[in-house]
C-alpha atoms as a PDB file:
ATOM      1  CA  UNK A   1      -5.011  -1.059 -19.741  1.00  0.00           C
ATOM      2  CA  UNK A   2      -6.328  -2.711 -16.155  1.00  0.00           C
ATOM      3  CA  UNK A   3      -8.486  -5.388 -16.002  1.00  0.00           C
ATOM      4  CA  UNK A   4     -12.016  -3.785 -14.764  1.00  0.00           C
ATOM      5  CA  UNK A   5     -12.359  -0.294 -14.045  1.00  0.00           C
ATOM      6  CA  UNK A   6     -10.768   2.418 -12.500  1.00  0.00           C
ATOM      7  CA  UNK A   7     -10.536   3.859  -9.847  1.00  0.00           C
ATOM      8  CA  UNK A   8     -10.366   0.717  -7.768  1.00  0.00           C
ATOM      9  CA  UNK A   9     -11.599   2.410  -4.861  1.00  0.00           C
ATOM     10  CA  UNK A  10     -13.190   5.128  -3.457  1.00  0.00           C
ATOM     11  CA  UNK A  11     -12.280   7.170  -0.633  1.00  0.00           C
ATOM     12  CA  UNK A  12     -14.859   5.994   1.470  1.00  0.00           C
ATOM     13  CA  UNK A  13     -12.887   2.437   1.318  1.00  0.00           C
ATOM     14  CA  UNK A  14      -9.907   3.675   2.627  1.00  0.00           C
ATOM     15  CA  UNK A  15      -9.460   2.367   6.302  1.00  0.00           C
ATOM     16  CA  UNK A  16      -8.401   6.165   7.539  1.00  0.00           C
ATOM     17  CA  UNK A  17     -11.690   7.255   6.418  1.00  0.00           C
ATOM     18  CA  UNK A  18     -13.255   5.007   8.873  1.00  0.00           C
ATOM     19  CA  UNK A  19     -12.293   6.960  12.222  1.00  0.00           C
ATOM     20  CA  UNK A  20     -14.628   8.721  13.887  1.00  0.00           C
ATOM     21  CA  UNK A  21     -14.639  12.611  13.339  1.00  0.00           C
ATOM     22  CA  UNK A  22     -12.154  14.548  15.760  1.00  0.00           C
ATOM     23  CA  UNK A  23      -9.783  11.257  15.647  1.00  0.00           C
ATOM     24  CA  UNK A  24      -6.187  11.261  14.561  1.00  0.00           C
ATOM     25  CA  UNK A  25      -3.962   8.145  13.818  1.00  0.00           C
ATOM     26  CA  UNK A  26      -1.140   7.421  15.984  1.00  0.00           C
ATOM     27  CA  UNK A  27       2.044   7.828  14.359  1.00  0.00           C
ATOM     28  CA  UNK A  28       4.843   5.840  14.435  1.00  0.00           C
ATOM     29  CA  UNK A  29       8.670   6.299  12.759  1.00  0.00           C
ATOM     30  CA  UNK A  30       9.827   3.009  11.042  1.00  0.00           C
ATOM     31  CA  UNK A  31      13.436   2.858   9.994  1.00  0.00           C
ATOM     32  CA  UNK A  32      14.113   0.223   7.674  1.00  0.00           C
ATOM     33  CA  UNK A  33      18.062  -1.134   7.007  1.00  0.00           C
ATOM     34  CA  UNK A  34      17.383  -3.302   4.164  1.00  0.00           C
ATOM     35  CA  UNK A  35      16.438  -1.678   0.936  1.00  0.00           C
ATOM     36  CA  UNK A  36      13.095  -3.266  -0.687  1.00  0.00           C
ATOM     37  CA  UNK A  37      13.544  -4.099  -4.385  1.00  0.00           C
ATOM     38  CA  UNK A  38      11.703  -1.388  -5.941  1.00  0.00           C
ATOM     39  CA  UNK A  39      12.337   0.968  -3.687  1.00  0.00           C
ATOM     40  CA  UNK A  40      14.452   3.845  -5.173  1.00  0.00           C
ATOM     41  CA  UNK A  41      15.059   6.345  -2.360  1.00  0.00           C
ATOM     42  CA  UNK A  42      17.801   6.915  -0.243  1.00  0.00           C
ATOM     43  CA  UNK A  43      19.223   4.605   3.053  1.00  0.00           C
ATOM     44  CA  UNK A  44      18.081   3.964   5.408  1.00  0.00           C
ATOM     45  CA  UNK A  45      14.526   4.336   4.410  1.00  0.00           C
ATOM     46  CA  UNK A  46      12.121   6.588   6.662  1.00  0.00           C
ATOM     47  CA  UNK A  47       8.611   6.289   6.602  1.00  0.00           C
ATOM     48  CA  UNK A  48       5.897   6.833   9.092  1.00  0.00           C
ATOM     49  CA  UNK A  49       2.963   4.253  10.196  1.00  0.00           C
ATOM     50  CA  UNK A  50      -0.362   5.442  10.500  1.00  0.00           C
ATOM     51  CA  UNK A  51      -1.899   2.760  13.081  1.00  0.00           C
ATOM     52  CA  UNK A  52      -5.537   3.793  14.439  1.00  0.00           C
ATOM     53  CA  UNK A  53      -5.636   6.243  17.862  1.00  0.00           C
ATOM     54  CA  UNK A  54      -6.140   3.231  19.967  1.00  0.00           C
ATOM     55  CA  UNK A  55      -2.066   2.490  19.471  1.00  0.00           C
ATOM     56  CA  UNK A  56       0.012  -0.138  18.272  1.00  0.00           C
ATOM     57  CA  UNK A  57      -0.212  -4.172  17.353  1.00  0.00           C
ATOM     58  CA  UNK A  58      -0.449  -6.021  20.527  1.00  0.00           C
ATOM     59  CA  UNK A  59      -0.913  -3.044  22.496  1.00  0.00           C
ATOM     60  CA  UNK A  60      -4.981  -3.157  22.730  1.00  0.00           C
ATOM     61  CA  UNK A  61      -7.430  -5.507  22.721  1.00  0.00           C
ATOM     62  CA  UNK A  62      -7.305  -6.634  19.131  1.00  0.00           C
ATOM     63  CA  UNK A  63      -3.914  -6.614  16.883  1.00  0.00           C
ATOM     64  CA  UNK A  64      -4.362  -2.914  15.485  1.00  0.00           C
ATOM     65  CA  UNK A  65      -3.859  -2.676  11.445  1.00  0.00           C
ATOM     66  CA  UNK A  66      -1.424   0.269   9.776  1.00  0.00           C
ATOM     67  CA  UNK A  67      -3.982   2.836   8.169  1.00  0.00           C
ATOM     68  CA  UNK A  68      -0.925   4.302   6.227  1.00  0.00           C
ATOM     69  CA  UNK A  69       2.724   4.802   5.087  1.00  0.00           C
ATOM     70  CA  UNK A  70       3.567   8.199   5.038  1.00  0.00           C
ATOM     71  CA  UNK A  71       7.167   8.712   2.590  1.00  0.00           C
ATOM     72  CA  UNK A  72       8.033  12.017   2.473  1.00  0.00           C
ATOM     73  CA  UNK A  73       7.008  12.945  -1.258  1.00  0.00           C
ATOM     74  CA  UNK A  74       3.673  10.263  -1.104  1.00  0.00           C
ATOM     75  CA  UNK A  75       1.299   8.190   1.575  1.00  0.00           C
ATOM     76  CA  UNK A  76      -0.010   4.788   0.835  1.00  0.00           C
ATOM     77  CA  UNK A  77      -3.285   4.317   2.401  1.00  0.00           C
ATOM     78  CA  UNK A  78      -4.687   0.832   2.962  1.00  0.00           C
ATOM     79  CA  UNK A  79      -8.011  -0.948   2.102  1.00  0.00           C
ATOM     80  CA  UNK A  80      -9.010  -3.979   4.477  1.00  0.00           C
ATOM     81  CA  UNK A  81     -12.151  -6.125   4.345  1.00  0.00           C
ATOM     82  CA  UNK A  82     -12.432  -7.221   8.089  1.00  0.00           C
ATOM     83  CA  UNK A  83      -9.002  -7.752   9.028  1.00  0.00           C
ATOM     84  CA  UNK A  84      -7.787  -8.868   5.432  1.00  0.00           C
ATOM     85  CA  UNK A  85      -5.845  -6.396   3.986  1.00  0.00           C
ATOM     86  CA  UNK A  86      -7.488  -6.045   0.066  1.00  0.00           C
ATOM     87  CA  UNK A  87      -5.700  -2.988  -1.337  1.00  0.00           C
ATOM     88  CA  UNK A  88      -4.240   0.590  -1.172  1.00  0.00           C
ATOM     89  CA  UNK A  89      -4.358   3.413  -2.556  1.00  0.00           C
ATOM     90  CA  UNK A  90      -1.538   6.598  -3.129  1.00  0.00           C
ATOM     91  CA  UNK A  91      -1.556  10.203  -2.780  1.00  0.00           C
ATOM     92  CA  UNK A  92       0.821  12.888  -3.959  1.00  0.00           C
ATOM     93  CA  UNK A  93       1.479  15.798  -1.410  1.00  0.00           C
ATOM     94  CA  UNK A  94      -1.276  17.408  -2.766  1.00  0.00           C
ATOM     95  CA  UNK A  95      -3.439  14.815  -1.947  1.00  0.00           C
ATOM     96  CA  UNK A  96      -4.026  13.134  -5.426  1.00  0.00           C
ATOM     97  CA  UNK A  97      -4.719   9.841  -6.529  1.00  0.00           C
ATOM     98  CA  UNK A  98      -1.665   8.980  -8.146  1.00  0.00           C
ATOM     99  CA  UNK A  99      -1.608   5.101  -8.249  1.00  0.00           C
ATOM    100  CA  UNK A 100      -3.762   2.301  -6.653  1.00  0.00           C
ATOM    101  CA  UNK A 101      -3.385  -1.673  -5.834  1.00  0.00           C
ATOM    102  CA  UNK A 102      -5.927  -4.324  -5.419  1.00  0.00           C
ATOM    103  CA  UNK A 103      -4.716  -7.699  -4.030  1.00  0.00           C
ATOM    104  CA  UNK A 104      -5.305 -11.261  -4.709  1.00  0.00           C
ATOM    105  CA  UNK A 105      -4.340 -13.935  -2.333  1.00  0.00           C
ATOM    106  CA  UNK A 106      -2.791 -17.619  -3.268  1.00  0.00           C
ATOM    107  CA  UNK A 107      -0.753 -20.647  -2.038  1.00  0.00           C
ATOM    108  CA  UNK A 108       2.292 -20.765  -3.622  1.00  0.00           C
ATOM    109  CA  UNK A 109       3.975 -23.979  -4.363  1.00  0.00           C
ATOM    110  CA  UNK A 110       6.050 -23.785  -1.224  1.00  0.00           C
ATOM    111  CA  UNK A 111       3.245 -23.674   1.031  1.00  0.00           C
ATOM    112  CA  UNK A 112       3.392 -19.468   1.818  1.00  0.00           C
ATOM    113  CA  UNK A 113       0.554 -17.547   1.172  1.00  0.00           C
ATOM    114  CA  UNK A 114       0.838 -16.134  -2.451  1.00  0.00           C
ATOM    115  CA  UNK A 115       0.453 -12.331  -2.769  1.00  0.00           C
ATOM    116  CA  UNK A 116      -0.031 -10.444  -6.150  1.00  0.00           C
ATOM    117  CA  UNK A 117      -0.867  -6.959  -6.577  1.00  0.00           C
ATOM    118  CA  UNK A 118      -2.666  -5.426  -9.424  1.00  0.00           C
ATOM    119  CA  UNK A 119      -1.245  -1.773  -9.810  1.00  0.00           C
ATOM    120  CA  UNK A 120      -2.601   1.095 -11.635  1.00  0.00           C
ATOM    121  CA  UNK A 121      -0.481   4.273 -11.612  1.00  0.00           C
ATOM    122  CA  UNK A 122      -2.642   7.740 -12.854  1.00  0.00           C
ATOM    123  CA  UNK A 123      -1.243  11.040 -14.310  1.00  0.00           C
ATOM    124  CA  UNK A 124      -2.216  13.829 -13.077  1.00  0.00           C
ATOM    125  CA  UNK A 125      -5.610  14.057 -15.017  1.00  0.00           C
ATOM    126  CA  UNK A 126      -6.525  10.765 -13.509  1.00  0.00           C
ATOM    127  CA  UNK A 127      -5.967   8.643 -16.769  1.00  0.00           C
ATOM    128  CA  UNK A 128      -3.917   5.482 -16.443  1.00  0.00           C
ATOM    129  CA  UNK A 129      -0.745   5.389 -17.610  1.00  0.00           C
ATOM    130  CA  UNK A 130       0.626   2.016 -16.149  1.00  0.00           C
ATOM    131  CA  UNK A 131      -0.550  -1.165 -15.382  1.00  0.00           C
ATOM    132  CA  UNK A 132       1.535  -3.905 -13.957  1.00  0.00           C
ATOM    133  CA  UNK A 133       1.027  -7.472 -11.457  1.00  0.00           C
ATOM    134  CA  UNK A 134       3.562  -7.352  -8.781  1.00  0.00           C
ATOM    135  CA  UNK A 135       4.585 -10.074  -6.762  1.00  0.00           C
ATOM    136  CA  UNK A 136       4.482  -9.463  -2.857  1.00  0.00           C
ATOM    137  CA  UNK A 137       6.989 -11.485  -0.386  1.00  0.00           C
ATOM    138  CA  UNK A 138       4.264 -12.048   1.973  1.00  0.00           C
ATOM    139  CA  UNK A 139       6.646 -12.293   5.175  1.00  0.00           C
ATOM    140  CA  UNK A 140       8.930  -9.163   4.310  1.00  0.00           C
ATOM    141  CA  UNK A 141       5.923  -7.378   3.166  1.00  0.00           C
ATOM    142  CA  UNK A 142       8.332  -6.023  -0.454  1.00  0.00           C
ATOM    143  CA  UNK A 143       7.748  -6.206  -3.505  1.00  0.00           C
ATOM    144  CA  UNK A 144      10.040  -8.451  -5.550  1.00  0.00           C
ATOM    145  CA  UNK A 145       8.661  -8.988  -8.588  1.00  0.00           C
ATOM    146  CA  UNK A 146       6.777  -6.628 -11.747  1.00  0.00           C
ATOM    147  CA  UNK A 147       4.624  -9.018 -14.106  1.00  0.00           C
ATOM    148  CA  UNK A 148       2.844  -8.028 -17.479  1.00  0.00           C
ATOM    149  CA  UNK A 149       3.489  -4.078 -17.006  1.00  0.00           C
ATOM    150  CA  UNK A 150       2.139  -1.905 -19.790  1.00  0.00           C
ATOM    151  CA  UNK A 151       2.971   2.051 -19.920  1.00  0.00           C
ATOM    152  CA  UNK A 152       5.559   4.011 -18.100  1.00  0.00           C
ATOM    153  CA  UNK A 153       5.404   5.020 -14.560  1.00  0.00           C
ATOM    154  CA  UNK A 154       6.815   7.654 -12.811  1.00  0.00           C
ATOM    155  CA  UNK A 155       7.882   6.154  -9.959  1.00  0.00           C
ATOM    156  CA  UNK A 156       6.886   3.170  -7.553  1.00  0.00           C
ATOM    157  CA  UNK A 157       4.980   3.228  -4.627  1.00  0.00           C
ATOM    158  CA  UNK A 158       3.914   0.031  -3.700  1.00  0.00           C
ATOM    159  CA  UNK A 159       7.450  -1.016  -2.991  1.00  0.00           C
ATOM    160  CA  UNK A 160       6.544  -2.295   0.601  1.00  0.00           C
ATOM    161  CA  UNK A 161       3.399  -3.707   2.426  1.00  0.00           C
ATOM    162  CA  UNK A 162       2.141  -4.549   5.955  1.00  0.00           C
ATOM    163  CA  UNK A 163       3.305  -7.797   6.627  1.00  0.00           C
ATOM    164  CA  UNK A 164       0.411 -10.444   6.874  1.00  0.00           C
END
């Protein structure tokens, strides 16, 4: 079904893993008016941003990257190389792997940065049961577009992204 294998990451990659023992990410409520595309919860959307303990963008001395996105029924947790935001990977409440992303980065033909994410979504055994190329609006950070998807999901969860 994906292209390579699975799982894309491990949990070593994910950038929450990376603070130091006894530290917490600072959380912040985001509540978003405009419904993303995929996104198939109720309005306004609620969702809480995991940013490291040293606080928000443009608050220290280096623009500060969201760790997370913490919906109520699943967290997204992101995967940077440097600053570059490569991936993400979801959890469950129970803390399962229940889907994960890799991105691939592209100018488009109108001169924006082109952002495609490849999506695998796991049951609860940890076989994959979709597999689908979204597009990403790289300055709304949503998802508007599902290429080449094979299986059925159970739901989405890479409906919205950090902006870039």
């Amino acid at each position: 079904m994906p292209s390579g294998s699975t799982p894309f990451w491990k949990p070593s990659d994910l950038e929450i893993s990376k603070l130091k023992e006894g530290q917490s990410a600072y959380q912040y409520i985001v509540t978003a008016e405009e419904k993303p595309p995929y996104c198939k919860g109720p309005m306004p959307l609620e969702y809480k941003v995991g940013y490291p303990p040293w606080g928000l963008p443009g608050y220290a001395f280096q623009s500060e990257i969201p760790l997370y996105f913490k919906f109520s029924e699943f967290t997204v947790y992101f995967v940077y190389d440097g600053p570059i935001l490569i991936g993400a990977g979801a959890t469950d409440s129970d803390g399962n792997v229940v889907a994960e992303a890799r991105l691939r980065y592209s100018p488009s033909e109108d001169r924006t940065q082109g952002i495609e994410a490849e999506e695998v979504h796991y049951d609860t055994g940890g076989r994959a049961i979709f597999h689908c190329t979204s597009t990403i609006d790289s300055s709304s950070g949503h998802k508007v577009n599902e290429n080449h998807s094979e299986g059925k999901k159970r739901r989405d969860y890479f409906f919205i992204w950090p902006h870039q």
